[in-house]
Structure formats: C-alpha cells, structure tokens
Protein backbone atom coordinates (compact mmCIF):
# COMPACT_ATOMS: atom_id res chain seq x y z
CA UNK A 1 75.85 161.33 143.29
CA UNK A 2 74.63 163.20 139.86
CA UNK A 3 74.37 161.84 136.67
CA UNK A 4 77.90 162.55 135.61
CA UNK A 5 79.72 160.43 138.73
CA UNK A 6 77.29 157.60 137.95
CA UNK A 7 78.24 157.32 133.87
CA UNK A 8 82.05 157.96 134.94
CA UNK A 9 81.73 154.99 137.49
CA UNK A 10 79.83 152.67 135.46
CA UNK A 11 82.55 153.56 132.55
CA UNK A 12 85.22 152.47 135.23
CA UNK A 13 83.77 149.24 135.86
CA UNK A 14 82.80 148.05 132.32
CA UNK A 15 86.84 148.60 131.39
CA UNK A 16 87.70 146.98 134.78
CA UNK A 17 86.44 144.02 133.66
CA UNK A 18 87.20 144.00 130.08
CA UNK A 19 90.75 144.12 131.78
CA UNK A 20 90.37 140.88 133.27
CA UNK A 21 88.79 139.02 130.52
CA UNK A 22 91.34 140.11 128.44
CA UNK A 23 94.36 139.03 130.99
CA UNK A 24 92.33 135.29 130.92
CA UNK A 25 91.46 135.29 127.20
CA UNK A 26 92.83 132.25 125.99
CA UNK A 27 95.29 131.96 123.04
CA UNK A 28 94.28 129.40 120.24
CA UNK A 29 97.53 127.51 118.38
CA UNK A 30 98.10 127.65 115.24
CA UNK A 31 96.20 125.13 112.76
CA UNK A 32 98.20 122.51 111.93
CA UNK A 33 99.15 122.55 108.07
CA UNK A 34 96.91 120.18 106.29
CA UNK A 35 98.43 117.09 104.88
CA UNK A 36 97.26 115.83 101.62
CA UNK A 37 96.95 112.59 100.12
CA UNK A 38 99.87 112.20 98.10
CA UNK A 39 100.15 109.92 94.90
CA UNK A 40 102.53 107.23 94.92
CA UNK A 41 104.01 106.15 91.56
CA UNK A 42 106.56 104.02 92.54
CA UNK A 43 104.72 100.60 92.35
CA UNK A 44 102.17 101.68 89.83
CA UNK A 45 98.94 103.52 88.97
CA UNK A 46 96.47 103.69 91.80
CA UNK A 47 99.23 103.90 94.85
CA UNK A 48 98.79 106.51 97.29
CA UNK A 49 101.00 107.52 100.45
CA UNK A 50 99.34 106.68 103.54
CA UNK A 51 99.21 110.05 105.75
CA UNK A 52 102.55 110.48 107.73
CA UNK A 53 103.75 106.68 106.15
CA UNK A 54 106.33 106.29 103.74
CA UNK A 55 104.23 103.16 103.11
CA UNK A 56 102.00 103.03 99.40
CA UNK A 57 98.52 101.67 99.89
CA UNK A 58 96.17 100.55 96.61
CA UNK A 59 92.67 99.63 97.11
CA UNK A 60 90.59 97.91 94.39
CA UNK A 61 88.52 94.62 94.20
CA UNK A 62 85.33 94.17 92.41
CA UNK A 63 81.50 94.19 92.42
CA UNK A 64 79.92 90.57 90.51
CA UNK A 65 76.82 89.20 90.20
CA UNK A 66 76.71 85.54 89.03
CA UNK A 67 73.69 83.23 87.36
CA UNK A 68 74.49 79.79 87.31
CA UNK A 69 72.47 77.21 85.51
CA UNK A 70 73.12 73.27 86.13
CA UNK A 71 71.42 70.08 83.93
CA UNK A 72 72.88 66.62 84.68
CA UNK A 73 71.53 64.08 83.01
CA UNK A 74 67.73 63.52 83.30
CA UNK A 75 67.96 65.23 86.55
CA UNK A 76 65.71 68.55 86.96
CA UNK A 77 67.92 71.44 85.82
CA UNK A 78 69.33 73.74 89.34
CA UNK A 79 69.41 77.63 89.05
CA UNK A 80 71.51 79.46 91.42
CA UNK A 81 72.60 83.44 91.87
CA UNK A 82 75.91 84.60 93.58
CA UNK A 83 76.83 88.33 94.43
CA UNK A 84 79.81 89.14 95.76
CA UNK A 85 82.04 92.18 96.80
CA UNK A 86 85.64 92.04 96.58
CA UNK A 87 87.79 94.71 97.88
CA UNK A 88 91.63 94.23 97.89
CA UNK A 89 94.45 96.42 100.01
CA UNK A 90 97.67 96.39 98.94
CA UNK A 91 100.67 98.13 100.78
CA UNK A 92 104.33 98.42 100.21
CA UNK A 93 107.14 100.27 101.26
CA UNK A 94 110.84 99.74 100.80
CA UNK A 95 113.48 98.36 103.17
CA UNK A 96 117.33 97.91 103.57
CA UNK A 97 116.05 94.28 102.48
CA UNK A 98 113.82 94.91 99.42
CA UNK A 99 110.17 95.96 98.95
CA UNK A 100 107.54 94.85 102.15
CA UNK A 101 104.49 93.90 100.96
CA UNK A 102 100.93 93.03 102.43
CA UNK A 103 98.34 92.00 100.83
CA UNK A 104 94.79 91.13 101.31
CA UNK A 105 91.76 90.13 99.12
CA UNK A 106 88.47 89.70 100.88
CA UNK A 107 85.02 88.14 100.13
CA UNK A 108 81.86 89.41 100.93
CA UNK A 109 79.52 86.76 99.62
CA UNK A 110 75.94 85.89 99.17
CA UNK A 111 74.00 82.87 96.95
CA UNK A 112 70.48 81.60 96.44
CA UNK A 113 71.02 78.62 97.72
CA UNK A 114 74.24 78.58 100.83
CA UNK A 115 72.87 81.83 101.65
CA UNK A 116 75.91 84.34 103.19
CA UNK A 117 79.21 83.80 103.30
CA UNK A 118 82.66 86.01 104.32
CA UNK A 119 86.50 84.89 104.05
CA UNK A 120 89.62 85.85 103.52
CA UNK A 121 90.53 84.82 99.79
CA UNK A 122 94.17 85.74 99.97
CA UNK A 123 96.21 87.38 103.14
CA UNK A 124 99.74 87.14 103.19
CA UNK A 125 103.29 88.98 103.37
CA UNK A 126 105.58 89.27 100.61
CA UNK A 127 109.16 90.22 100.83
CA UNK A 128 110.10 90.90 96.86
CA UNK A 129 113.96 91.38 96.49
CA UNK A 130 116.21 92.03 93.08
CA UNK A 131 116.16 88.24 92.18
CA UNK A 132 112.79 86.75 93.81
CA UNK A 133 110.75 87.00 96.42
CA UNK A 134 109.35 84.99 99.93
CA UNK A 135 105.92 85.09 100.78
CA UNK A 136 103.91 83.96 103.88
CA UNK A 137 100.63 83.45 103.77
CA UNK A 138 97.14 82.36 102.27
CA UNK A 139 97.29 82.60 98.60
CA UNK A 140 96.35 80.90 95.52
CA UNK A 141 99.04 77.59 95.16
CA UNK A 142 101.81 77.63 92.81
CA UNK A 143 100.23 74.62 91.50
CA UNK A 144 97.36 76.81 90.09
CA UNK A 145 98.75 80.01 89.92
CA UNK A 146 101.99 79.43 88.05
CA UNK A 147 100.82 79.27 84.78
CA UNK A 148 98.59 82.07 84.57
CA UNK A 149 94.86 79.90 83.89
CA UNK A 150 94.24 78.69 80.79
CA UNK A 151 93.94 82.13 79.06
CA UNK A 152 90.61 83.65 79.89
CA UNK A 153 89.10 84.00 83.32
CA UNK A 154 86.31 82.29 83.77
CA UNK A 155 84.11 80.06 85.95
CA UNK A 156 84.06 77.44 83.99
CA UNK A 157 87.12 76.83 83.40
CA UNK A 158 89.27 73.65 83.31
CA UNK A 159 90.85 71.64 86.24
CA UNK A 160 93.77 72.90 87.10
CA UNK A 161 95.19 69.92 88.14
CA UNK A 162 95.47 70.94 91.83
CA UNK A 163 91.80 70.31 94.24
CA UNK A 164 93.95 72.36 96.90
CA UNK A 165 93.97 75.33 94.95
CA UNK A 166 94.34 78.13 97.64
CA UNK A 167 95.49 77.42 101.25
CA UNK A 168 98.24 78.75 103.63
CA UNK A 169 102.06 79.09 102.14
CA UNK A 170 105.08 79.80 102.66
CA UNK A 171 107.07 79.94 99.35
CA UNK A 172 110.50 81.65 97.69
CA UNK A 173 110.27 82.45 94.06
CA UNK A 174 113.25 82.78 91.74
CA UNK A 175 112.72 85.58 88.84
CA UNK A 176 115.74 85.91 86.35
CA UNK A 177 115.98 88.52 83.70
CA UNK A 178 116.10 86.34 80.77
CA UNK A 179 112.26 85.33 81.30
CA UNK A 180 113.11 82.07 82.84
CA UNK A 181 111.68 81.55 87.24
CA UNK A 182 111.22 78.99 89.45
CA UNK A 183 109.27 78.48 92.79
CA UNK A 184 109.35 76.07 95.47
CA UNK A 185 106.65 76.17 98.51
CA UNK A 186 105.28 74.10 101.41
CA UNK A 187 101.58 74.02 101.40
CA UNK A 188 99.17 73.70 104.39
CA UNK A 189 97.25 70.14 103.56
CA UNK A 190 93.32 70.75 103.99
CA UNK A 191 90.53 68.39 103.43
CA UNK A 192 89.27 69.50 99.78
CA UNK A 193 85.76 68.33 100.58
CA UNK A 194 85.25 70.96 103.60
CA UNK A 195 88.64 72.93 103.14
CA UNK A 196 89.47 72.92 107.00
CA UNK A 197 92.77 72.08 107.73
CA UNK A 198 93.87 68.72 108.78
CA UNK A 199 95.23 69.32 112.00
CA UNK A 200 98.59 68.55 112.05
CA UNK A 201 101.75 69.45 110.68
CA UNK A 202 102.46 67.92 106.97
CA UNK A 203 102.56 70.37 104.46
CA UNK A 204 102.50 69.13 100.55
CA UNK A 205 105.45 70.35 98.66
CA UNK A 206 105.35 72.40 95.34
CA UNK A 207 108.28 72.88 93.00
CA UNK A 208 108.15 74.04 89.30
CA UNK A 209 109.62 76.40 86.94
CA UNK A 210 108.56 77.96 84.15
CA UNK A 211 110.36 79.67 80.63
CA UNK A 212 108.24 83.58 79.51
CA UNK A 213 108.96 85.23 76.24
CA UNK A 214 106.38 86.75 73.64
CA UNK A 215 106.02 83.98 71.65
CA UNK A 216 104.87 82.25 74.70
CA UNK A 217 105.45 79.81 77.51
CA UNK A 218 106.98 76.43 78.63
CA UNK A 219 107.01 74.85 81.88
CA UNK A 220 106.07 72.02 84.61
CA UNK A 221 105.53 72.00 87.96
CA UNK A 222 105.34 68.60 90.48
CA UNK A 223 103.50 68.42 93.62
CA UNK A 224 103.96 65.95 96.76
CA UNK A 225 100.45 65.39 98.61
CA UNK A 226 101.97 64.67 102.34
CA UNK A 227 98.79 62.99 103.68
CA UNK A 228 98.27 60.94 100.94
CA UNK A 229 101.78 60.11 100.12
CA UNK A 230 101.65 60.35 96.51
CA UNK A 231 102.46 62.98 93.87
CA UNK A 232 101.27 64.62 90.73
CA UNK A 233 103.02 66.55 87.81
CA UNK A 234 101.62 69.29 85.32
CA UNK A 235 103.68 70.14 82.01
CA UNK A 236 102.12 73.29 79.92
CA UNK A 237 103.39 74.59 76.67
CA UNK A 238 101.17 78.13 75.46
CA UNK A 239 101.99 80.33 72.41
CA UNK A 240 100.42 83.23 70.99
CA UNK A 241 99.84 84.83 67.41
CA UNK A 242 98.44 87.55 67.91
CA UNK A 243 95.55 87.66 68.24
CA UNK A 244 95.37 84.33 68.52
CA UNK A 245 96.34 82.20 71.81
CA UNK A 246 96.61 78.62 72.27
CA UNK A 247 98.11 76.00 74.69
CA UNK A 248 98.18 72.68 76.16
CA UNK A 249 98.20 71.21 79.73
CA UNK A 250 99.24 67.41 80.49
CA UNK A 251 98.00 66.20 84.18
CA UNK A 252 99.59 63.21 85.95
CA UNK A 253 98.44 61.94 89.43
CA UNK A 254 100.22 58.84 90.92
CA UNK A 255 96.90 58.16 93.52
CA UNK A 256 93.03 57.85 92.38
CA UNK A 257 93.01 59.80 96.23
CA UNK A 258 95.50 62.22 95.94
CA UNK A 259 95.12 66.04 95.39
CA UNK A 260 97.28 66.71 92.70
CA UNK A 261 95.93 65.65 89.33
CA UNK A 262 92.68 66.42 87.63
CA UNK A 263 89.53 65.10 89.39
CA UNK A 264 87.38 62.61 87.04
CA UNK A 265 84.07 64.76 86.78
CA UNK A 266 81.46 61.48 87.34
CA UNK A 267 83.58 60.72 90.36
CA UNK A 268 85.46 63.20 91.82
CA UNK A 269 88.25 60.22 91.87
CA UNK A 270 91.52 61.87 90.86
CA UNK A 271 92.25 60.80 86.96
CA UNK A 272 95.82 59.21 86.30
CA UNK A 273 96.31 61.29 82.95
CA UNK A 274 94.17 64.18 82.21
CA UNK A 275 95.02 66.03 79.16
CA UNK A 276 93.57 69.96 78.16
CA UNK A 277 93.97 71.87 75.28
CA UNK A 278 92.58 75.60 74.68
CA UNK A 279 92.38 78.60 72.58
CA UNK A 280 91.06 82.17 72.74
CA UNK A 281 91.34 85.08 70.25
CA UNK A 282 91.01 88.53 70.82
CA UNK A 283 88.08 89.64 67.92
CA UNK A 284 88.54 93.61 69.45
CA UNK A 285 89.38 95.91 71.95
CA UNK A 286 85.82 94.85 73.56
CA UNK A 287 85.34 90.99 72.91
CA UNK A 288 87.17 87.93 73.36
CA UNK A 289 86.83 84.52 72.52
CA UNK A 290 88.25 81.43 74.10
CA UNK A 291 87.20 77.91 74.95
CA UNK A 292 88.82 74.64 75.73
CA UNK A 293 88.69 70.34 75.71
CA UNK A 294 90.05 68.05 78.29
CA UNK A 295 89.92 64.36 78.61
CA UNK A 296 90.03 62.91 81.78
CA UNK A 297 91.28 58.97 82.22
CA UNK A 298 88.92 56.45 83.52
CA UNK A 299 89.11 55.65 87.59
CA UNK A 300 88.30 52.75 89.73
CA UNK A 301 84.72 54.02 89.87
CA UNK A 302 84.30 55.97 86.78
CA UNK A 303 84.90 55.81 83.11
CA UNK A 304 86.87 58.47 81.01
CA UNK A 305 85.37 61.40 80.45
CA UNK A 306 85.93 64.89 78.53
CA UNK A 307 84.73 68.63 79.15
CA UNK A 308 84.00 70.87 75.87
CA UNK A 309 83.84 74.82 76.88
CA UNK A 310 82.87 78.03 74.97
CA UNK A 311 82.57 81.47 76.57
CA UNK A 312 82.70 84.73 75.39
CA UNK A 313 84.52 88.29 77.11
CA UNK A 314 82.67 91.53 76.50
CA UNK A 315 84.09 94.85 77.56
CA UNK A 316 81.08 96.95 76.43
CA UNK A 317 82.42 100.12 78.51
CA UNK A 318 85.84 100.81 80.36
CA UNK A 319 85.90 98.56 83.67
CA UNK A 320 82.54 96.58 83.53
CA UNK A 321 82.74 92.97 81.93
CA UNK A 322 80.37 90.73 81.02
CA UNK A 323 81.09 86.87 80.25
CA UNK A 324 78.35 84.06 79.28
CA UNK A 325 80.18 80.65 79.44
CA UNK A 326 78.35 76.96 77.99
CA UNK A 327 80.22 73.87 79.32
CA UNK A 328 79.05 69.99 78.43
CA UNK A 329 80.25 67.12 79.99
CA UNK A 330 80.17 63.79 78.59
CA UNK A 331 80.86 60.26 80.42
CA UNK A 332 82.28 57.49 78.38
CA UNK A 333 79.29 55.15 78.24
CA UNK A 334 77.38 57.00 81.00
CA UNK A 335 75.19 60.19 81.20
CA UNK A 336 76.16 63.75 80.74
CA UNK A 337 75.76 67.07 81.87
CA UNK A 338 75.02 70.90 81.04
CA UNK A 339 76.10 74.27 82.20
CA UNK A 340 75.72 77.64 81.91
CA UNK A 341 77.10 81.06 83.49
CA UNK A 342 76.51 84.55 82.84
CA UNK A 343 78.48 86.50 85.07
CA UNK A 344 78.60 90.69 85.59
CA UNK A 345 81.29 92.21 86.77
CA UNK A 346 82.35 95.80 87.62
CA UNK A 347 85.73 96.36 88.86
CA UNK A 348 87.83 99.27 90.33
C-alpha cells in the first residue's frame, strides 16, 4: 500500500467514527426558566412568594443581649447575662374561607447562670376572616395580650395580672369596624412554677372585650382558673396626648392560689386587688420615656406591697434599640429590693 491508500484509509476511518459518535451524541433539554423570588405586598412589607406557592412567607425575629442586676434586701447583689436569637416565620395565603395563617416564633437562648435553653415561644394557626378570626395554638393569653402591655416593652414591666401568660389556645376573636372587639378562649392550665402542663383536660376560660379609638382605650377582660376553681378580672382605661401616654390597670383575684390576679412580690401569693398606673412620653423620634406604680394588697403570708419603675427607649440608629430599666420594690413593714436591666437589641 503507498502513502496515498494509507492517508485515504485512515481519513475513512476517523469520519467512520465521528459518524457514530455523532448518531449517540446525546441531546441536552432545555434549561428550565429561572424562577425568581417574587415580592408579596398583599399582607405587608417584608412578604415574599414562596417558589411555585401562592403562599406569602415573612421572616424576622431579633438578636438581644440582656444584663440583669438583682439586690434584695441585705442579700449580696446577683448579676446575670442572657443572649438570645429570635427568628419568626410567618405564612399566609388566601382561601374560599379567609386568610390561612401560620405562625411561629422561636427561642434560641443562653444565660450565665441556667446555661442553654430552646422553645417554641409562639406556634399556632390562625384562620382571620372579614369579622374575626380562630386561632389554634401556643400563643401569648388574651389575658396578657389584649391590652397591648402597659405602653413600653420592657423587662421590667408590671404584672399583668395573668402568671399563665403564654400556653396552648384555642380562641375566636370578634373585630368590628367601629374600633370595638371581643375574644373568648380556652386555655391549657400549666403549673406556673415549672410551666408543664397539668395533665389532664381543664382548660381556664378567657373572655374580654375591649373599645380602640385615638384618644385611647377602654376595656376588661375575666378569667376562670379551672384547677383552682376561682376567677380573676382586669379593667384598663389608657389615653394618649400626644406625645404623652398614660393609663390605668385594676387587678382582682377571688383565690390567694389562683392564676389570675397579680402575684404579691414578697410572696408570690396572688394579691386580692392590685392596682397599676403608668405613663410614657415620646421626647423624639429616637427616645422614649415611660415608667409605672402598682400596689399590690396584702396576702395571708405577706403584707402589701408596691413596685416603682423607670426605663428609658433609645433608637440611636434605624432597627437597633437600646433600653436601661431601674425597678424598686418596697414591702409594707418588711425589706425591699433593687433592679436593674440594660438590654440590646437588634431586630430585622
């Protein structure tokens, strides 16, 4: 064979076999398009559409980091730190019934002195409809949530006048358009010293209704510890003047043991008649002022007593807060007690 036959051979073969690679090449699809997060607006800044969902998801919590300071009496002083991380996820979507909700607030905690902790603040499922809403769940109680605090958000803030103040619920709530709701809601009963449950079946029962316009806010709530068989009642009245706020909460308990009503703070017995007045102004866009007094009734074991509390709200730059709070209790007759807070937080 010359030269020639060999190139034209060899030529033959390499295209043989290009041929047959090419007859098995195989034939990539098509990328599928790229789907983008897309903003949701319908519920509010901060919603986005879950990929391929109809359903708007928010995520936001906080960062905080807590220094607690604790004098009672002639007692050495206690010093304590807390951090804590505190994301929230909130999704909706609507349905032929109203808007779906789920919501969850979690704790990721850690402190100086109990070491690591992490729970579930609030999980539940919210149905919200043109004229109310029902919601399943674990959640702040109506008892302490209904009237929005005590108009700043502290620490050291006042009793509430509820010692179960977040457990398991199931609840409907009543919103009319002229500013006026209600809410009624059985409340899983847990043992406020260790806040397990008990056990058993006998939820406490929470009914109350409140009146909103600017000028302010009127309402009461009552509250029937199951356990205990006894009951408790909160009326509130709060107005605001710009920039001024004040209000006044007035605390009934019908059993020393029961967990609705303010707890006497040298006993921990619950007070008959507890009575709270505060007030808080806003000085400017990045500080606030507010503090408050209550007087507590005397108990089987302990004399009446009364709280005094100052605290400051400083907004030095968009999202991060800072709040020192000074509380002193006195005992009628008795000892008393210091405390201090200065708390950091950073939300998002």
């Amino acid at each position: 064979m010359n030269i020639k036959g060999l190139f034209l051979g060899q030529a033959a073969a390499l295209l043989a076999v290009s041929g047959a690679q090419a007859a098995d090449a195989i034939i990539m699809a098509e990328p599928e398009p790229m789907e983008y997060v897309r903003v949701c607006d319908v519920y509010g800044a901060g919603f986005f559409y879950i990929p391929g969902t109809e359903t708007c998801l928010q995520i936001g919590g906080y960062m905080r980091y807590r220094m607690d300071y604790v004098k009672i009496g002639g007692q050495p002083y206690e010093f304590s730190k807390t951090a804590r991380f505190a994301p929230s996820f909130d999704a909706r979507n609507e349905t032929e019934w109203g808007t779906l909700r789920s919501f969850a607030h979690l704790f990721f905690e850690w402190n100086s002195v109990t070491g690591n902790d992490v729970y579930a603040d609030m999980a539940f499922i919210e149905l919200q409809t043109a004229s109310g809403s029902f919601l399943i769940g674990k959640n702040d109680t109506p008892y302490a949530r209904f009237f929005g605090g005590y108009g700043a958000d502290g620490d050291l803030d006042g009793d509430y006048g509820s010692q179960i103040y977040n457990s398991g619920e199931l609840s409907y709530t009543y919103t009319g358009a002229n500013g006026f709701s209600a809410v009624i809601a059985a409340i899983e009963s847990i043992d406020i010293t260790t806040g397990a449950g008990t056990g058993k079946f006998q939820p406490n029962i929470e009914a109350g209704a409140i009146y909103e316009q600017d000028w302010g806010s009127i309402g009461g709530i009552v509250g029937y510890d199951n356990p205990d068989d006894s009951w408790g009642a909160k009326g509130v009245a709060r107005f605001n003047f710009d920039p001024f706020s004040v209000g006044v909460h007035v605390l009934y308990s019908s059993s020393e043991s029961g967990v609705y009503g303010a707890a006497n703070p040298d006993s921990g017995e619950t007070s008959e008649w507890s009575v709270l007045a505060h007030a808080g102004v806003q000085v400017s866009e990045k500080v606030s002022v507010n503090g408050y007094f209550q007087w507590f009734d005397a108990t089987t074991s302990s004399p009446s007593a009364y709280q005094v509390k100052g605290g400051l709200g400083l907004t030095p730059v968009e999202n991060l807060e800072i709040l020192p709070e000074v509380r002193y209790t006195k005992v009628s007759g008795g000892g008393d007690a210091w405390e201090g807070v200065l708390r950091f937080t950073r939300s998002f």
